[in-house]
Protein backbone atom coordinates (compact mmCIF):
# COMPACT_ATOMS: atom_id res chain seq x y z
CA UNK A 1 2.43 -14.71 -9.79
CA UNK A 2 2.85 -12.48 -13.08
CA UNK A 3 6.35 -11.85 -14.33
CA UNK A 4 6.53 -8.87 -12.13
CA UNK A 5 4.91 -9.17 -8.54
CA UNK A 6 2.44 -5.97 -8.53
CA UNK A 7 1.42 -4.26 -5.34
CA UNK A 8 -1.73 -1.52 -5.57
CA UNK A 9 -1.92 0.75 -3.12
CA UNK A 10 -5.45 2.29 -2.95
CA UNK A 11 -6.71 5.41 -1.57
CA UNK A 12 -9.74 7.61 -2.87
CA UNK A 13 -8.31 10.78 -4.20
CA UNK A 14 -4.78 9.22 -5.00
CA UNK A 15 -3.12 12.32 -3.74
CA UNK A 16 -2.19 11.97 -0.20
CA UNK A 17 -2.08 8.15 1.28
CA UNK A 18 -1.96 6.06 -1.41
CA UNK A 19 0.33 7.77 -3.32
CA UNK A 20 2.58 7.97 0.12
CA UNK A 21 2.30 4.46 0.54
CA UNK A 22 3.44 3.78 -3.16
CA UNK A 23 6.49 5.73 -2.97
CA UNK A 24 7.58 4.54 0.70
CA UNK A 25 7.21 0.82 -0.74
CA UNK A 26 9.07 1.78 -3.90
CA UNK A 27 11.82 3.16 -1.70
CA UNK A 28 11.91 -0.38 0.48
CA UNK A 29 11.73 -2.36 -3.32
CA UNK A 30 14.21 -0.13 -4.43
CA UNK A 31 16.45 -1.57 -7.68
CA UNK A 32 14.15 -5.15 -7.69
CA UNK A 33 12.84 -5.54 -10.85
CA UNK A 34 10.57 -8.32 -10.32
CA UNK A 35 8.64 -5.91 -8.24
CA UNK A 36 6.29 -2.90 -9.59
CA UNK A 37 4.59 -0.81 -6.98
CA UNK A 38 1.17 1.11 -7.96
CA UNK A 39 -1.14 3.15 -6.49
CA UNK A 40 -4.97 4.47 -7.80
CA UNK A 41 -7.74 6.24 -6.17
CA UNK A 42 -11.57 5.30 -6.19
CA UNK A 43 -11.94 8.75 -6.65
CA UNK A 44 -9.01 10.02 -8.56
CA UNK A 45 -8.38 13.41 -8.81
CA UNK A 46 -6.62 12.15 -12.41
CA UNK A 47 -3.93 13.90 -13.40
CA UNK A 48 -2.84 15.99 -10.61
CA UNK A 49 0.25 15.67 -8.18
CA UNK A 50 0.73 14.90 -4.99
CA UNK A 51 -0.78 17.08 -2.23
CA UNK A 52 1.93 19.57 -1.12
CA UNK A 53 1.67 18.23 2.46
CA UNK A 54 1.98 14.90 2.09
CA UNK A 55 4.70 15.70 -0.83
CA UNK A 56 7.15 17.25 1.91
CA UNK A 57 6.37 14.26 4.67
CA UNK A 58 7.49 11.67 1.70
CA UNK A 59 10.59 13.68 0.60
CA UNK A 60 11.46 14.24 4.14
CA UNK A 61 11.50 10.49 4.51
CA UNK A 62 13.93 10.53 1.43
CA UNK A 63 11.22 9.08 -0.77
CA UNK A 64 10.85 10.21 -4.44
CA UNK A 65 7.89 12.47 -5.39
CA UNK A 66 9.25 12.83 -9.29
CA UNK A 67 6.78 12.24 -12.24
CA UNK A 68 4.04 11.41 -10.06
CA UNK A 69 0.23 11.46 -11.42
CA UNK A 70 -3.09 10.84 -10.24
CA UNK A 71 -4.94 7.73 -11.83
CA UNK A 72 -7.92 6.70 -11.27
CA UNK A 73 -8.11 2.79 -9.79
CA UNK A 74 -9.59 0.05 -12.71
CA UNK A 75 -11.09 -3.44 -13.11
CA UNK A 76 -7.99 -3.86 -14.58
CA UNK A 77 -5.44 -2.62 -12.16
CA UNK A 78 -7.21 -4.89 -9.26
CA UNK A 79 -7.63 -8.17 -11.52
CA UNK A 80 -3.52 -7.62 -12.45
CA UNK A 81 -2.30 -6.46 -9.08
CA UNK A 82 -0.94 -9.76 -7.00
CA UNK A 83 -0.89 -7.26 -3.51
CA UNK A 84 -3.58 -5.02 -2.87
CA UNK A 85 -2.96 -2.47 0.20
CA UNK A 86 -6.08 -0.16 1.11
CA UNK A 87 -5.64 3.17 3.11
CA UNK A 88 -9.13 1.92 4.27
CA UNK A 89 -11.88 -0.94 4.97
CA UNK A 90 -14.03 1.42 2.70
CA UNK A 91 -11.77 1.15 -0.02
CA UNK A 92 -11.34 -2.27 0.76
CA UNK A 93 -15.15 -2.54 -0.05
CA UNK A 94 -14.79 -0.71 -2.99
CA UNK A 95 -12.24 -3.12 -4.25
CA UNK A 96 -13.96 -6.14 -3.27
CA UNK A 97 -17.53 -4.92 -4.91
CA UNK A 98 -15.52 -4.59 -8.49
CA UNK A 99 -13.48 -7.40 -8.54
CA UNK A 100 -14.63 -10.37 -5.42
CA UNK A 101 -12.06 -12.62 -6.44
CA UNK A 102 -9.37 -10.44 -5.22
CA UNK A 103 -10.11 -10.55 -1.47
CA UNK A 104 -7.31 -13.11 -1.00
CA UNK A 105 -4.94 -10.74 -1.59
CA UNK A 106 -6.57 -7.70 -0.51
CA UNK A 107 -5.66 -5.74 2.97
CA UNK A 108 -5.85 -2.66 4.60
CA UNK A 109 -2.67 -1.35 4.80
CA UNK A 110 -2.64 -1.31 8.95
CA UNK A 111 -4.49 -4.79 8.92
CA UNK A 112 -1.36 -6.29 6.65
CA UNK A 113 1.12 -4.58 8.92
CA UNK A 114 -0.67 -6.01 12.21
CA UNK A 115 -0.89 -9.56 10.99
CA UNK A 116 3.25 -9.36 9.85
CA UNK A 117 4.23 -8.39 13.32
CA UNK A 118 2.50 -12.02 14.22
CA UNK A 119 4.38 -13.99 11.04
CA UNK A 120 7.33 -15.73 11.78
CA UNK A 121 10.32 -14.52 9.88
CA UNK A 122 11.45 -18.49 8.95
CA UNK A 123 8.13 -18.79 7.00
CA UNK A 124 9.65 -16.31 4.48
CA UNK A 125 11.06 -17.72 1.25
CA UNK A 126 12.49 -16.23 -2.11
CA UNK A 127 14.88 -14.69 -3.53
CA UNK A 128 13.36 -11.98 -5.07
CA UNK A 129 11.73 -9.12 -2.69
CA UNK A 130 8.61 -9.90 -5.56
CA UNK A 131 9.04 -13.32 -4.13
CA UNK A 132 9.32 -12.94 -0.62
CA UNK A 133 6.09 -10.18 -0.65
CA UNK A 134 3.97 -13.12 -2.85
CA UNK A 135 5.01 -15.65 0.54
CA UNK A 136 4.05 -12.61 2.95
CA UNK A 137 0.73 -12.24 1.37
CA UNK A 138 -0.38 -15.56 1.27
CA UNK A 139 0.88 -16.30 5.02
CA UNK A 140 -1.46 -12.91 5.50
CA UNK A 141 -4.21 -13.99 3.93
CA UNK A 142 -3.93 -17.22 6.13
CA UNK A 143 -3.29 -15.60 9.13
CA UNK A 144 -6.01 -12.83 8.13
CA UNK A 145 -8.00 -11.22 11.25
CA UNK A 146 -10.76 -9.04 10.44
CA UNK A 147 -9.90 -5.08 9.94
CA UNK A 148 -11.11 -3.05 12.62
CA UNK A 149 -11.72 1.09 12.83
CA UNK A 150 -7.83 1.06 13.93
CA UNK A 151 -6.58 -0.43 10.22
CA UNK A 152 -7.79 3.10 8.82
CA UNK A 153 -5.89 5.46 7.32
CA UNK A 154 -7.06 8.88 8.45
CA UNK A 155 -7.80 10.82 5.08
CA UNK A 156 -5.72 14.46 5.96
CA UNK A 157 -6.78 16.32 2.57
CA UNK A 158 -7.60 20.05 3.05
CA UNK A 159 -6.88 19.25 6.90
CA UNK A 160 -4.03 20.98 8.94
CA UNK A 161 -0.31 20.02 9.44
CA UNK A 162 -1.02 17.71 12.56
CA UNK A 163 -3.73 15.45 10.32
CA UNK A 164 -0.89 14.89 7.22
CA UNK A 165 1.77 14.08 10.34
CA UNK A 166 -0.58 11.51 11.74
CA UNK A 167 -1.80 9.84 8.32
CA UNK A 168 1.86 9.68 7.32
CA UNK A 169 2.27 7.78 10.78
CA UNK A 170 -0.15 5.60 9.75
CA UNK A 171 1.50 4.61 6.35
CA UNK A 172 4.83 4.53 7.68
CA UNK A 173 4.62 2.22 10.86
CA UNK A 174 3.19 -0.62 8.47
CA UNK A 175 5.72 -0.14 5.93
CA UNK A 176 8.29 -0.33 8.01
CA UNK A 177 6.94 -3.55 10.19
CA UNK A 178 7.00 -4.77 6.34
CA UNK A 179 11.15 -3.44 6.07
CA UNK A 180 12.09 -5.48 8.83
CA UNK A 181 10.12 -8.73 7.93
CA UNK A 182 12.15 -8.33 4.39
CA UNK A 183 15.57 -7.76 6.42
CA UNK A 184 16.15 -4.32 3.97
């Protein structure tokens, strides 16, 4: 583990689901330093902001949108990154294609909150919420089932209302099987 436990969340455009998974997992970090939360696109539409939709689901969820920026995902962000969360088994791919030692710590987001719900909260160690995500992922990867159609993300850019409420769904459900495993 690096001096500060990195998680990448991953979408393609990196302005809709990944960058709402990187702000609802910086809310559940919140002031833990040991922990930096990321998120890129395969596709990045660099530079640009969150989509307006998925904007007012995060703030709604009291979530920070502030100073947020497209960036497009690297070798370099997926060789650092100690957690990688995927809106999809695509991106998953993706990931896996560029960098194949990473699939040990690579997940869908869905597939990762699936396999907590199984963990045993004993198994959990650390002081740290860094710490304590580092023992999640490896009991994870140990525990790992394959990812099914279900573990996807559906991708709601350009798509009405009802497609950015379920996506959000999507992200949230996860993140918050992942809240109560940490006991924030």
């Amino acid at each position: 583990m690096s001096e500060k436990y990195t998680v990448l969340a991953v979408c393609t455009g990196n302005i809709c689901r990944s960058p709402a998974m990187e702000r609802l997992l910086a809310q559940l970090v919140g002031d833990d330093t040991g922990t930096k939360i990321l998120s890129a696109g395969t596709h990045a539409h660099v530079g640009e902001d969150i989509q307006p939709e998925m904007k007012e689901r995060i703030t709604d969820f009291g979530a920070s949108t502030e100073g947020f920026t497209a960036t497009q995902l690297t070798t370099e962000m997926i060789e650092s990154s100690d957690l990688i969360l995927a809106a999809t088994r695509v991106h998953v791919e993706d990931i896996l294609a560029e960098v194949p030692a990473a699939a040990s710590r690579t997940f869908t987001l869905r597939q990762f909150g699936r396999i907590l719900k199984n963990l045993d909260d004993a198994e959990i160690h650390g002081a740290s919420v860094g710490q304590k995500l580092h023992a999640l992922a490896d009991l994870a990867d140990q525990q790992r089932e394959a990812a099914g159609e279900n573990d996807d993300i559906v991708d709601p850019y350009m798509l009405p209302d009802d497609v950015y409420d379920e996506s959000f769904q999507q992200i949230r459900e996860p993140i918050e099987t992942l809240r109560g495993v940490l006991g924030r």
